[in-house]
C-alpha atoms as a PDB file:
ATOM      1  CA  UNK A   1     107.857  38.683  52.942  1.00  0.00           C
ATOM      2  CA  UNK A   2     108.982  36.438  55.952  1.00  0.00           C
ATOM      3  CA  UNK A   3     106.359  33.353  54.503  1.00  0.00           C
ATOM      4  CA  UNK A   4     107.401  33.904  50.936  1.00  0.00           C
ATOM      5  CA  UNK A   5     111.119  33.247  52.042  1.00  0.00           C
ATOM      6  CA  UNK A   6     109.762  30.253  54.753  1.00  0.00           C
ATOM      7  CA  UNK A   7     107.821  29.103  51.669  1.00  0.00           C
ATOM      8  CA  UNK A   8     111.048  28.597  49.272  1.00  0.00           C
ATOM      9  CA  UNK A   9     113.053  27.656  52.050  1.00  0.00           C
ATOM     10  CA  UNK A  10     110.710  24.737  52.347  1.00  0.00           C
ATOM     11  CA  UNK A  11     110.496  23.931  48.909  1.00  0.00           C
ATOM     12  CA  UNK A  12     114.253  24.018  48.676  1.00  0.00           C
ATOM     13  CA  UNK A  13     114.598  21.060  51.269  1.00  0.00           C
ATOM     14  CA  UNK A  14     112.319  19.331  49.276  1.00  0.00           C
ATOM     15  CA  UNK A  15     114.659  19.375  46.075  1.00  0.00           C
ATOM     16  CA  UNK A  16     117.470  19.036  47.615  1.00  0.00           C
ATOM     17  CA  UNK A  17     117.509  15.522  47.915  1.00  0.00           C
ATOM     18  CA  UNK A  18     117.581  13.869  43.975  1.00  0.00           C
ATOM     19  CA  UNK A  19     119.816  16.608  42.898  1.00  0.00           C
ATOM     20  CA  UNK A  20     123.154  15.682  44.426  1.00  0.00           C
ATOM     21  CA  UNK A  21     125.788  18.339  44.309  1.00  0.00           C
ATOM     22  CA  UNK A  22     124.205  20.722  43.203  1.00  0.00           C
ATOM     23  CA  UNK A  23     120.929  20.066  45.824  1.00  0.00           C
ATOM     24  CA  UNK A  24     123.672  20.292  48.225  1.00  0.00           C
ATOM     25  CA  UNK A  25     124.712  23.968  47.497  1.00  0.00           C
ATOM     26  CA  UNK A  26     120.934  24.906  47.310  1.00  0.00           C
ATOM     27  CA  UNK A  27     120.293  23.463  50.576  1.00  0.00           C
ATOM     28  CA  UNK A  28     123.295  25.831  51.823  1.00  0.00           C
ATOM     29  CA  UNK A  29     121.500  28.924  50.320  1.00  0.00           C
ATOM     30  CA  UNK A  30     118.052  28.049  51.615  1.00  0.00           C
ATOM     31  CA  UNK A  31     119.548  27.851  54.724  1.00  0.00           C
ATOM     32  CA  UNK A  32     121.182  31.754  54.728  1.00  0.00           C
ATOM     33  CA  UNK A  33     118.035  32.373  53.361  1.00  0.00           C
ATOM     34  CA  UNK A  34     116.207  30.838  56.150  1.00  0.00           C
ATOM     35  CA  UNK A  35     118.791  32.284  58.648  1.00  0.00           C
ATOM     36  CA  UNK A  36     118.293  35.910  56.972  1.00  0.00           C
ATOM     37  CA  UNK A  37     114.330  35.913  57.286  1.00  0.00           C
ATOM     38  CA  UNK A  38     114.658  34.885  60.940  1.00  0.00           C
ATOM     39  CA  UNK A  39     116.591  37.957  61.529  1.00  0.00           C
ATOM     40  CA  UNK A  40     114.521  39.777  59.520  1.00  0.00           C
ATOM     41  CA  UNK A  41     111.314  38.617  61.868  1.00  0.00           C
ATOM     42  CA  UNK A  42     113.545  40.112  64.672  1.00  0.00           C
ATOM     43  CA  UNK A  43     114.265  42.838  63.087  1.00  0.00           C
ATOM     44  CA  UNK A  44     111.011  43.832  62.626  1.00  0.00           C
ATOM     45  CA  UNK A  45     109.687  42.677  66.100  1.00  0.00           C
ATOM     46  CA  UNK A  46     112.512  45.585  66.916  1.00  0.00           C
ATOM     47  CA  UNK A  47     111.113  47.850  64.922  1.00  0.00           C
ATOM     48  CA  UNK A  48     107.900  47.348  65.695  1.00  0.00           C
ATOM     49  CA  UNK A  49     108.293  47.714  69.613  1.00  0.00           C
ATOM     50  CA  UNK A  50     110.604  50.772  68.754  1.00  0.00           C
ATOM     51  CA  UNK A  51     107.596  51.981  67.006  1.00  0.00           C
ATOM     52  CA  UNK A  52     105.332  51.462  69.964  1.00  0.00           C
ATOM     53  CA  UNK A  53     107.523  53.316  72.263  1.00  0.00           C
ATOM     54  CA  UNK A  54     108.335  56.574  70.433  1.00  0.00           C
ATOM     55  CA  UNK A  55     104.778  56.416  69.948  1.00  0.00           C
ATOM     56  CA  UNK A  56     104.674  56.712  73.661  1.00  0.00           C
ATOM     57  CA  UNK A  57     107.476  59.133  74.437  1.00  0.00           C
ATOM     58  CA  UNK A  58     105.611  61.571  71.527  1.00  0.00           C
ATOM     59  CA  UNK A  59     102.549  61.363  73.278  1.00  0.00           C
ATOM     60  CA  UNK A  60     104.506  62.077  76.647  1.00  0.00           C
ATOM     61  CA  UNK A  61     106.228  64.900  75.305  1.00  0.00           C
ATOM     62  CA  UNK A  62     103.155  66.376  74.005  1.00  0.00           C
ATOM     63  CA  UNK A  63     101.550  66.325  77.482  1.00  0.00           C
ATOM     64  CA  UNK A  64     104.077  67.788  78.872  1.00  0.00           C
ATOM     65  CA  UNK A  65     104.213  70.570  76.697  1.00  0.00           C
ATOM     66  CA  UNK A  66     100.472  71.232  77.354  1.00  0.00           C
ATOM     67  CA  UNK A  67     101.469  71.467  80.731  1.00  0.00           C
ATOM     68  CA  UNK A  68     104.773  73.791  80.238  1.00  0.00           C
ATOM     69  CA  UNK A  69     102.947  75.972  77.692  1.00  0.00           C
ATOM     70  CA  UNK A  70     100.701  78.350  80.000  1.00  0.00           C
ATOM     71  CA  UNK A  71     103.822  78.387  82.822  1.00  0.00           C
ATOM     72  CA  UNK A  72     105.820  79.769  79.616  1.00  0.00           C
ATOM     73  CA  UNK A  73     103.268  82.747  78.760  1.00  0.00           C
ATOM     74  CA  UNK A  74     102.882  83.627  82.460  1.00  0.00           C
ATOM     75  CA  UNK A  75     106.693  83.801  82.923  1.00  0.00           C
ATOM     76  CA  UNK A  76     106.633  86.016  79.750  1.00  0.00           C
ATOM     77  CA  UNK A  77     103.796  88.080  81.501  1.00  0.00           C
ATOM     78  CA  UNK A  78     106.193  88.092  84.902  1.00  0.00           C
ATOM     79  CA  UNK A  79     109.044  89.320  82.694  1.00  0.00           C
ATOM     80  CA  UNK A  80     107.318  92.258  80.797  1.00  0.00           C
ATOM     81  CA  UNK A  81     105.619  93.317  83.826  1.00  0.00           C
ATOM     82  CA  UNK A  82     109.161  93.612  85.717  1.00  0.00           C
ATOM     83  CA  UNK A  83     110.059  95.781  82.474  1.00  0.00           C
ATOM     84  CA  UNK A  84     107.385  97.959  82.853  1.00  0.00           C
ATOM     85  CA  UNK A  85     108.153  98.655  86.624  1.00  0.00           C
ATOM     86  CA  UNK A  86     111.843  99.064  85.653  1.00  0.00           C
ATOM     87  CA  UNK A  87     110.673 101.675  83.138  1.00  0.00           C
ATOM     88  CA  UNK A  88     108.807 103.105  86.416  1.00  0.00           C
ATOM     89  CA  UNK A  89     111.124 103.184  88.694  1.00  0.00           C
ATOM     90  CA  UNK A  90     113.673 104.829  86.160  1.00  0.00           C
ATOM     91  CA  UNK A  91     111.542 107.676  85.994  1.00  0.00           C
ATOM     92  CA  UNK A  92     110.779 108.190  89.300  1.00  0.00           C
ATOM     93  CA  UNK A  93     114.748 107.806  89.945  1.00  0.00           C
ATOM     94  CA  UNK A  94     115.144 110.679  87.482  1.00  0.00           C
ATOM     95  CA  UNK A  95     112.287 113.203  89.247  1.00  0.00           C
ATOM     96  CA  UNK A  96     114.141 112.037  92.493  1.00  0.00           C
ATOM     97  CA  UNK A  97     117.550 113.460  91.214  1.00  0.00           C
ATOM     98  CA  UNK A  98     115.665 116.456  89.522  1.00  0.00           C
ATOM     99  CA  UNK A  99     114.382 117.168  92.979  1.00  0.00           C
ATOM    100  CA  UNK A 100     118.010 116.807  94.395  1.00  0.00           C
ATOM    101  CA  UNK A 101     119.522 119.022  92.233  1.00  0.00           C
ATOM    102  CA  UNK A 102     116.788 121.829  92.849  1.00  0.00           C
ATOM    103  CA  UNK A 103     116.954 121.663  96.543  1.00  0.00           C
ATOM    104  CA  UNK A 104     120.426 121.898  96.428  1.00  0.00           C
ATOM    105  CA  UNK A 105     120.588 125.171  93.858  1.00  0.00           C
ATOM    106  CA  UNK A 106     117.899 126.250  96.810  1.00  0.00           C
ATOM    107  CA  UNK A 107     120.255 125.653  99.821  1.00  0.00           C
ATOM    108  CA  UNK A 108     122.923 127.326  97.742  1.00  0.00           C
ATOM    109  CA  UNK A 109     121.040 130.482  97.251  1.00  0.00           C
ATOM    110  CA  UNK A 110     119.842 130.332 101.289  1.00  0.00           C
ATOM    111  CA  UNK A 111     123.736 129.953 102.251  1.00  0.00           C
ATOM    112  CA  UNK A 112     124.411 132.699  99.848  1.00  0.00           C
ATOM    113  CA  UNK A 113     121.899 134.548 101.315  1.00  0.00           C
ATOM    114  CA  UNK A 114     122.378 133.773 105.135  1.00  0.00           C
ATOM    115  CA  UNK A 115     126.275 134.986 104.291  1.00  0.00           C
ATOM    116  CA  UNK A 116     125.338 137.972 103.315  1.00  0.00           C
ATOM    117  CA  UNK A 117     122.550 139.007 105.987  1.00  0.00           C
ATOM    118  CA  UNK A 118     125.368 137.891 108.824  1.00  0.00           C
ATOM    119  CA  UNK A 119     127.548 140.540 106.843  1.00  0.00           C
ATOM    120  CA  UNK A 120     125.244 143.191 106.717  1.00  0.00           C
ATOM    121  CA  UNK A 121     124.062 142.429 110.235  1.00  0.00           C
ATOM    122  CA  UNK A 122     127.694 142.887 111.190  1.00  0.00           C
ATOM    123  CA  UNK A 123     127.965 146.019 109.574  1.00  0.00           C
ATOM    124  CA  UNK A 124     125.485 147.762 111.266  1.00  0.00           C
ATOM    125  CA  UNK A 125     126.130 146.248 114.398  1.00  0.00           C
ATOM    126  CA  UNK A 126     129.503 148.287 114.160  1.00  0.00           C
ATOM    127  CA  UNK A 127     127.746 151.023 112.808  1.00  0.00           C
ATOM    128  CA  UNK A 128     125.796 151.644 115.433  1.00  0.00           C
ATOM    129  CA  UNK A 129     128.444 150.482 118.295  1.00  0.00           C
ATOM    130  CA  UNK A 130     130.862 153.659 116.285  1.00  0.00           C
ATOM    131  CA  UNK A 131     128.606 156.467 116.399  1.00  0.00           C
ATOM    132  CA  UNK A 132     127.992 158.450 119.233  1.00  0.00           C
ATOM    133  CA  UNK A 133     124.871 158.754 121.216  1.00  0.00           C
ATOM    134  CA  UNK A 134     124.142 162.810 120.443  1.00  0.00           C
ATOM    135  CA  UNK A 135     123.951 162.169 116.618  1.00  0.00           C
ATOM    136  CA  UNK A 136     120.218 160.507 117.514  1.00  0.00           C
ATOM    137  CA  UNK A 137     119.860 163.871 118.790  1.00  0.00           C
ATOM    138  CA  UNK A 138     120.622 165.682 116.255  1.00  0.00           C
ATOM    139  CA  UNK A 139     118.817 163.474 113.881  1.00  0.00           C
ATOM    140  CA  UNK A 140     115.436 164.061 116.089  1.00  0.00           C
ATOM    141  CA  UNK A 141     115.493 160.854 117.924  1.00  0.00           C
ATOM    142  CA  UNK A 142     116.207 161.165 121.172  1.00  0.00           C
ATOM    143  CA  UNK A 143     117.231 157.827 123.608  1.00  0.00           C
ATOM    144  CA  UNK A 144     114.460 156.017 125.647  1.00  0.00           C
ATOM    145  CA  UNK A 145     114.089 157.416 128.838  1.00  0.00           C
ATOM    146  CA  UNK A 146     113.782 155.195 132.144  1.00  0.00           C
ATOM    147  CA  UNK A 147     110.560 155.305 134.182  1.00  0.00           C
ATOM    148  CA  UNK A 148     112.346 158.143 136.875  1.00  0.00           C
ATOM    149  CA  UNK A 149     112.125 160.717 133.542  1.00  0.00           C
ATOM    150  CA  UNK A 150     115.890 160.452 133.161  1.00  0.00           C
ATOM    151  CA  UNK A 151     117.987 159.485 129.671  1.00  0.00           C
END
């Protein structure tokens, strides 16, 4: 495209000059024209080394994906393994508490029972500190005697 347009700007100088007024006003045009396809050449010098550099950042990109790629999986390994001891710990949280609550229903039931062995303790403690000595007697039991034979 840019040597067509050089092309009929150069033709267009070459008429220009036994035409008279109106050679004039073509020269004008081939000159825009001329003008236009040297930003055009420019343009596409642009484009072209635009080209050449996304080209480059793509091919940057893609290496560095290569090389975030396995980091991403094991960090998605990482996470599901911290689930799975979550899940662990959860349960073992739960038989903890389960535990809890059955030795305290057990230390319960040994207060409950250590109250009432003190009572009954206390009971016949005064039981036996109330009644007299001769009702052993009676009953067939007799007190110890001392080592001189005596009661």
């Amino acid at each position: 495209m840019t040597f067509s347009i050089f092309s009929f700007t150069m033709a267009s100088r070459r008429s220009t000059s036994p035409s008279g007024e109106h050679g004039k006003g073509f020269a004008v045009v081939a000159a825009e024209v001329r003008k236009l396809a040297e930003r055009s050449q420019v343009a596409a010098g642009e484009i072209a080394q635009l080209s050449s550099s996304s080209v480059e950042v793509a091919e940057q990109a893609g290496k560095m994906l290569e090389l975030i790629v396995p980091d991403i999986q094991r960090t998605a390994e990482l996470v599901q393994e911290i689930s799975a001891a979550s899940g662990e710990q959860n349960v073992g949280a739960e038989q903890i508490n389960r535990s809890i609550q059955q030795l305290d229903q057990v230390i319960q039931q040994n207060a409950s029972a250590t109250e009432e062995m003190s009572s009954t303790a206390q009971e016949l403690s005064s039981q036996a500190l109330s009644s007299p000595t001769p009702s052993r007697r009676l009953h067939g039991t007799a007190p110890p005697k001392n080592d001189n034979g005596e009661t």
